[in-house]
C-alpha atoms as a PDB file:
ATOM      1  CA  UNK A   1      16.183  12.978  56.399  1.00  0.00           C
ATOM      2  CA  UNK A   2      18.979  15.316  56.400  1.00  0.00           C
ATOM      3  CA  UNK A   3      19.849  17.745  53.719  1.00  0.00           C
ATOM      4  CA  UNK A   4      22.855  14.942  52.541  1.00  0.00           C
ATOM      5  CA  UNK A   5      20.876  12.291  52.445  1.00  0.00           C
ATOM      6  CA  UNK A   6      18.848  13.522  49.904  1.00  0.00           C
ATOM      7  CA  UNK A   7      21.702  15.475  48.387  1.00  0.00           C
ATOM      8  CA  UNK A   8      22.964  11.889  47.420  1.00  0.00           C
ATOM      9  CA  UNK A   9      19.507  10.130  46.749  1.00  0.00           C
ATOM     10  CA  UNK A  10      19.270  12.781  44.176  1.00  0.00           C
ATOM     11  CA  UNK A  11      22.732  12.068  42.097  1.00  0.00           C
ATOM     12  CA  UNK A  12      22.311   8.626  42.674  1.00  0.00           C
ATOM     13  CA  UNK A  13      19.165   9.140  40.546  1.00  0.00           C
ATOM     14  CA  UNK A  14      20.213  11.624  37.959  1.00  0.00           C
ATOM     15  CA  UNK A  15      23.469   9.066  37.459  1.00  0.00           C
ATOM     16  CA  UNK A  16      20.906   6.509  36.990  1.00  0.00           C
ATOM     17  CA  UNK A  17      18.676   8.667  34.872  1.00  0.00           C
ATOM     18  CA  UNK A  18      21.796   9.391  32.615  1.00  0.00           C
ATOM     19  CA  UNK A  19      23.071   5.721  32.393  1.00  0.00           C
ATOM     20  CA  UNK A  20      19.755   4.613  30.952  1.00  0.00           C
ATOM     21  CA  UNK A  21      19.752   7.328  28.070  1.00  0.00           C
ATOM     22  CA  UNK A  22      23.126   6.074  27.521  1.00  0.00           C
ATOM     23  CA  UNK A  23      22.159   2.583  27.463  1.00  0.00           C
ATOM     24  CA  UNK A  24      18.842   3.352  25.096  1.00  0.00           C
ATOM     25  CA  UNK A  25      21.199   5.173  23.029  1.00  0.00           C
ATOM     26  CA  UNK A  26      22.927   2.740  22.140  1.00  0.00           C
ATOM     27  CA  UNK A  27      20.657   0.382  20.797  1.00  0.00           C
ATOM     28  CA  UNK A  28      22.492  -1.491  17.458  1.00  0.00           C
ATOM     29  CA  UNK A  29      18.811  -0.602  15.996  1.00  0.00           C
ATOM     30  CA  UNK A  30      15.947  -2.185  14.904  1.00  0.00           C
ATOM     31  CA  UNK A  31      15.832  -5.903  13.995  1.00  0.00           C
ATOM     32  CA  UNK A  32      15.442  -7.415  10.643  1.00  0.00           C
ATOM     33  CA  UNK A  33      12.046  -8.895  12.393  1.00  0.00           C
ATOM     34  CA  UNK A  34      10.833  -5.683  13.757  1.00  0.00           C
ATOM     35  CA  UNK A  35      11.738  -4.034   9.693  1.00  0.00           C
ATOM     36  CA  UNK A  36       9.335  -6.815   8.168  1.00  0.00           C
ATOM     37  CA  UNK A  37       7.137  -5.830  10.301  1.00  0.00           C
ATOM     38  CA  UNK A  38       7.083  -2.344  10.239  1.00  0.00           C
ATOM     39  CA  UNK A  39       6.718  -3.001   6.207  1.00  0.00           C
ATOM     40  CA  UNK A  40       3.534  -5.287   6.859  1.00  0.00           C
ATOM     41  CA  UNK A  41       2.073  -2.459   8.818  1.00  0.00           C
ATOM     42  CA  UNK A  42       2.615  -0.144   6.233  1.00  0.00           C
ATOM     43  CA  UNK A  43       1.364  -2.138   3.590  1.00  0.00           C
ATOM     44  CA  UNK A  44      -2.050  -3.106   5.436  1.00  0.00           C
ATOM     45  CA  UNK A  45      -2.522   0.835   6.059  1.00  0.00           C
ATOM     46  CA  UNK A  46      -1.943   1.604   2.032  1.00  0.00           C
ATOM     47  CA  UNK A  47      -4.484  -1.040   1.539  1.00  0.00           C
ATOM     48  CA  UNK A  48      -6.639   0.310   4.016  1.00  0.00           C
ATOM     49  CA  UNK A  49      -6.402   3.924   2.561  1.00  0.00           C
ATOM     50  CA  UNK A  50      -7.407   2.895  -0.724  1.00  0.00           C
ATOM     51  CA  UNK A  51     -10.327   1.054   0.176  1.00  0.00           C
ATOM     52  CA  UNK A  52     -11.501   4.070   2.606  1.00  0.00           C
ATOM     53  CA  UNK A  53     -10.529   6.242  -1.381  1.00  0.00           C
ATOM     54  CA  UNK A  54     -12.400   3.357  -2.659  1.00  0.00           C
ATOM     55  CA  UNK A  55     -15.624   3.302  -0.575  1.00  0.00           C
ATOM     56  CA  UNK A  56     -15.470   7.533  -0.460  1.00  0.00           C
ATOM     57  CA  UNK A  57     -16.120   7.944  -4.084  1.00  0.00           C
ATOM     58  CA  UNK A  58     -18.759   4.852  -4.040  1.00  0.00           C
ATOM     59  CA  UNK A  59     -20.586   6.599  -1.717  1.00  0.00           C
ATOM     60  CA  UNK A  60     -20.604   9.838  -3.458  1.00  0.00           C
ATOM     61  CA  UNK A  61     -21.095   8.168  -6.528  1.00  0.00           C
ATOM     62  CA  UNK A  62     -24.627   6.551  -4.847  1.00  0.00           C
ATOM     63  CA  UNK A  63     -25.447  10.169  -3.149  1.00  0.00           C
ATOM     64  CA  UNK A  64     -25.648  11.861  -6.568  1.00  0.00           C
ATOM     65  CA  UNK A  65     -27.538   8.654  -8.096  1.00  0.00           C
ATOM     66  CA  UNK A  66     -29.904   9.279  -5.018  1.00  0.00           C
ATOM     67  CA  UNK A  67     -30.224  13.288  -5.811  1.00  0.00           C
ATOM     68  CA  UNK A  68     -30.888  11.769  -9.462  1.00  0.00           C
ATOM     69  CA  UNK A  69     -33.421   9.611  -8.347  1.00  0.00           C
ATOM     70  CA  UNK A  70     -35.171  12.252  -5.959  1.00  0.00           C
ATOM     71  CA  UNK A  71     -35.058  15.053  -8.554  1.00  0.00           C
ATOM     72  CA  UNK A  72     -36.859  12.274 -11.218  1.00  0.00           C
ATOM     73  CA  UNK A  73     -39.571  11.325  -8.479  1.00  0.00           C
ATOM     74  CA  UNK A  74     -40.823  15.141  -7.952  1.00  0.00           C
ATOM     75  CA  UNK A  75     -40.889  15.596 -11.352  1.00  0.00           C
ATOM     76  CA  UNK A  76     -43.075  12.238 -12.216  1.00  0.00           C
ATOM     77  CA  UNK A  77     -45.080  13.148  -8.957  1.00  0.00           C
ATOM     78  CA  UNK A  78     -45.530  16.815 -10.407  1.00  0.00           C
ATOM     79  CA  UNK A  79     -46.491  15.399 -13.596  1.00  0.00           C
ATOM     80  CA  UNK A  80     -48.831  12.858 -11.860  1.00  0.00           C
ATOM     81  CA  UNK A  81     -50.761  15.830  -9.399  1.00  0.00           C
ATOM     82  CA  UNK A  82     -51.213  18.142 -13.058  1.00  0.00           C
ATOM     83  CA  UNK A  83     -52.758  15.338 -14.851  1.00  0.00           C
ATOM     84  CA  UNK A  84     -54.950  14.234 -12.128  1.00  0.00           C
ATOM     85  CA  UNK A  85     -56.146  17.985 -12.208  1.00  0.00           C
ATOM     86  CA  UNK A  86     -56.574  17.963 -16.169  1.00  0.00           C
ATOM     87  CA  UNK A  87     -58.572  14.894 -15.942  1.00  0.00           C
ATOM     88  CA  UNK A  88     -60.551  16.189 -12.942  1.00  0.00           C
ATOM     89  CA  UNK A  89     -61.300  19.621 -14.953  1.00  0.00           C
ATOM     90  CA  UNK A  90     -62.421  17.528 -18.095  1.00  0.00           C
ATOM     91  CA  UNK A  91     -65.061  16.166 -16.211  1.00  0.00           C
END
């Protein structure tokens, strides 16, 4: 190809390139469709924030029961072992 050819391929394509960010620019905007459902998207996501909120402070709330419940077994398992050994010394 010769250096015009490709001199003109090359504004053809930058006009081209132009016209379309003219063209995409202006857009009248988005539709009354494409709002409601933009809102509906928005809304499901707030809804599905609060339930991961939600679930977060379930789940801490059952990690300190656990700790609760762990912390209560050793101590009824250390009772348990020193009253084995009492009865074993009475004997």
């Amino acid at each position: 190809m010769s250096y015009r050819v490709r001199r003109v391929r090359r504004g053809l394509f930058a006009i081209a390139l132009v016209s379309m960010a003219v063209v995409a620019g202006c857009s009248t905007g988005p539709s009354e469709k494409e709002l409601s459902l933009l809102q509906e998207r928005r809304m499901a996501m707030e809804a599905a924030e609060k339930q991961v909120a939600q679930k977060k402070a379930e789940k801490a709330r059952l990690e300190r029961q656990l700790a609760n419940k762990k912390a209560e077994l050793q101590s009824l398992e250390s009772k348990l072992a020193s009253t084995q050994q009492n009865l074993a010394g009475d004997q």
